[in-house]
C-alpha atoms as a PDB file:
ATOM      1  CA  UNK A   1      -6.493  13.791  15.799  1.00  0.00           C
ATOM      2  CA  UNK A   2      -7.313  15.732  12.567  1.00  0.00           C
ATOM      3  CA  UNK A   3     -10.461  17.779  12.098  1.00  0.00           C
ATOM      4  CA  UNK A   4     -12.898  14.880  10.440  1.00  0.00           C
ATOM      5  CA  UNK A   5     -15.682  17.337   9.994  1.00  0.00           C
ATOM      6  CA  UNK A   6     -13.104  18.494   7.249  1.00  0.00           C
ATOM      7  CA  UNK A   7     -13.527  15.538   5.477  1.00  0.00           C
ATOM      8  CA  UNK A   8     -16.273  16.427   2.621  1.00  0.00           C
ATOM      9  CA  UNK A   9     -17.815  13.617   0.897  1.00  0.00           C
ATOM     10  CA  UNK A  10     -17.024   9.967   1.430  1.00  0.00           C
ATOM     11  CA  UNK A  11     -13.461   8.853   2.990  1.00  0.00           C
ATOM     12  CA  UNK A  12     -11.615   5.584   3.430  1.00  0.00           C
ATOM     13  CA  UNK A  13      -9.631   3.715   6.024  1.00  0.00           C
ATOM     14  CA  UNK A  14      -7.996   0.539   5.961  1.00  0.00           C
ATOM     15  CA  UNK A  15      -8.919  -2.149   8.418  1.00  0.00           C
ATOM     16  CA  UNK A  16      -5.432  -3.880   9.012  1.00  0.00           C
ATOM     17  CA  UNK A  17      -7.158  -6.670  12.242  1.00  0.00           C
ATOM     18  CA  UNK A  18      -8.481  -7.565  15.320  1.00  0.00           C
ATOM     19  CA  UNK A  19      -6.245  -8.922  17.732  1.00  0.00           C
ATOM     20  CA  UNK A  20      -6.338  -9.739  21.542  1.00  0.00           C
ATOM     21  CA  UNK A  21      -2.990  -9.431  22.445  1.00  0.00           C
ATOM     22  CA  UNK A  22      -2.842  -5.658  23.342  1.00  0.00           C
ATOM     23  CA  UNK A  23       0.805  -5.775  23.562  1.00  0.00           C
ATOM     24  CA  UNK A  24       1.223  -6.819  19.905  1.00  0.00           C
ATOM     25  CA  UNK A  25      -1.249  -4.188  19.007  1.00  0.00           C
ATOM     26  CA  UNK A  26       0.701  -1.489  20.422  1.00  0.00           C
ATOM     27  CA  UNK A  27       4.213  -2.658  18.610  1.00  0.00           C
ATOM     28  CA  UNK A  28       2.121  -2.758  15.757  1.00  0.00           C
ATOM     29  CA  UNK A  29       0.975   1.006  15.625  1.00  0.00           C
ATOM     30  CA  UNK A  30       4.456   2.154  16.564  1.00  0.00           C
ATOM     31  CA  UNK A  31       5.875   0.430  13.681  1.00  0.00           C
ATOM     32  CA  UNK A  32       3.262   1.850  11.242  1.00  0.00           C
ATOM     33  CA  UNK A  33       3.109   5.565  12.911  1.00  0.00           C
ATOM     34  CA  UNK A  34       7.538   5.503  12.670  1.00  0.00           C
ATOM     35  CA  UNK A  35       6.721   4.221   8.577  1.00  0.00           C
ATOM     36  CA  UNK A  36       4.826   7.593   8.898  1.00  0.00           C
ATOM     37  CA  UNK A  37       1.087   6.031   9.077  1.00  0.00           C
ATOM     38  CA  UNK A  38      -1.528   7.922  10.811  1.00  0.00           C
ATOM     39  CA  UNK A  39      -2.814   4.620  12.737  1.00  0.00           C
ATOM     40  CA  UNK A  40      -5.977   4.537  15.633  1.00  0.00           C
ATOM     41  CA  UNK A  41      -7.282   1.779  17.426  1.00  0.00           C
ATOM     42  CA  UNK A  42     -10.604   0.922  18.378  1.00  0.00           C
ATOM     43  CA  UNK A  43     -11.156   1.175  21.445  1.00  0.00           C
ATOM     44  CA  UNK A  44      -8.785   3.710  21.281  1.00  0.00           C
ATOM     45  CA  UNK A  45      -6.707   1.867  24.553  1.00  0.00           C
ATOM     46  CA  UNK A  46      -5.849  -1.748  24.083  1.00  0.00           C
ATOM     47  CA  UNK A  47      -6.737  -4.302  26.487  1.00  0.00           C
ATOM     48  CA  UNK A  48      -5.145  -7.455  26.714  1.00  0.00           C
ATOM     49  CA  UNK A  49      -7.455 -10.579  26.044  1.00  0.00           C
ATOM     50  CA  UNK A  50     -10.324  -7.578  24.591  1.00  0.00           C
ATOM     51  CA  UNK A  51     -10.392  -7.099  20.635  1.00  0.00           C
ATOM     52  CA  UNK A  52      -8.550  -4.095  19.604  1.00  0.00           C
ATOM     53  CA  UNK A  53      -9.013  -3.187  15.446  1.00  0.00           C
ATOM     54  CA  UNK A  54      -6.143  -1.263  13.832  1.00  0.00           C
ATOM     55  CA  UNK A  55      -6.954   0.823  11.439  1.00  0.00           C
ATOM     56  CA  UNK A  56      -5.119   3.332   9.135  1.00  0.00           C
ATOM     57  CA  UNK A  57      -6.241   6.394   7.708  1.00  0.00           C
ATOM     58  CA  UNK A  58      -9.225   8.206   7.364  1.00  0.00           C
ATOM     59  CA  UNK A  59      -8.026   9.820   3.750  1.00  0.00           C
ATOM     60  CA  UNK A  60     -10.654  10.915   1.520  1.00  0.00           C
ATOM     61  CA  UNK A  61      -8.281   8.990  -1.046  1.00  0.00           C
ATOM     62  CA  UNK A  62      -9.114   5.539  -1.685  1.00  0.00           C
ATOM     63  CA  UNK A  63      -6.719   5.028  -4.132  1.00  0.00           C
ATOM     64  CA  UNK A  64      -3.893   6.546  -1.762  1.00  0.00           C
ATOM     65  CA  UNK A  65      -4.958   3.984   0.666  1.00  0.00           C
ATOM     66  CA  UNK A  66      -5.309   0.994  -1.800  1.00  0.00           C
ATOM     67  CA  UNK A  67      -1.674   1.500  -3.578  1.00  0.00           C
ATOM     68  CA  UNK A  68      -0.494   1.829   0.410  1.00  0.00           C
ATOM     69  CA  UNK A  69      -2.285  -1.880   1.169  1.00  0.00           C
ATOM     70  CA  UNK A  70       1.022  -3.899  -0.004  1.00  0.00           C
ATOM     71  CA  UNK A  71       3.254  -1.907   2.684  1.00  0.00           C
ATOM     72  CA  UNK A  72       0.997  -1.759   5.217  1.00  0.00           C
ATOM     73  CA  UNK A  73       0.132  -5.532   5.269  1.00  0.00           C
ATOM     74  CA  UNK A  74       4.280  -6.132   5.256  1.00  0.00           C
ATOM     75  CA  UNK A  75       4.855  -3.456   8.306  1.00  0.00           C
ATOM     76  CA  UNK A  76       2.176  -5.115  10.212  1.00  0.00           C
ATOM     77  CA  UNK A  77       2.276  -8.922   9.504  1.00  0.00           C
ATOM     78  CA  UNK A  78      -1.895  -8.549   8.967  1.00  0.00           C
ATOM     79  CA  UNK A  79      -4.196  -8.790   5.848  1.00  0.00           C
ATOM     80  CA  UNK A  80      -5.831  -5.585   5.738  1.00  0.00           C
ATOM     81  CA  UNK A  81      -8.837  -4.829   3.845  1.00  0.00           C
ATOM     82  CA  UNK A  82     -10.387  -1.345   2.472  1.00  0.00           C
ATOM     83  CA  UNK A  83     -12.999  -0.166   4.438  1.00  0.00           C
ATOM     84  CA  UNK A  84     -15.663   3.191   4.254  1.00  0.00           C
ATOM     85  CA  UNK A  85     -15.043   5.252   6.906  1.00  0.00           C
ATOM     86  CA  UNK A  86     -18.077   6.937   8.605  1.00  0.00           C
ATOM     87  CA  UNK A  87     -17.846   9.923  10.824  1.00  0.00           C
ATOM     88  CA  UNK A  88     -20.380   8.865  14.536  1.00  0.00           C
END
């Protein structure tokens, strides 16, 4: 996991969805972390019939992110939307 108190300022991350099928979520992040996506789920262990989000990123970049949107929605079958990230 990188160091996300190294992240100054406001950063970005790209909600790809919320599924249920856990199984589909994992063949989903492998895809997108082979495409060379830093991917995390939340919660961070899919559970089948339990909503897992995918997201990619954080990258203080929200341009990097939003020229990346096109790929990532092909590589993963979703819609994915922009999204602020926020350290808790």
């Amino acid at each position: 996991m990188p160091k996300l108190q190294a992240l100054k300022g406001q950063a970005w991350v790209v909600q790809l969805g919320a599924l249920k099928n856990a199984d589909k979520v994992s063949e989903i992040v492998a895809k997108l972390r082979l495409s060379g996506y830093r991917v995390y789920t939340s919660p961070p262990a899919p559970a089948q019939g339990q909503i897992t989000r995918i997201f990619v990123g954080p990258d203080a970049s929200k341009e990097k992110l939003q020229s990346a949107l096109g790929e990532l929605n092909q590589l993963s079958g979703l819609n994915g939307q922009l999204r602020p990230y926020s350290v808790h």
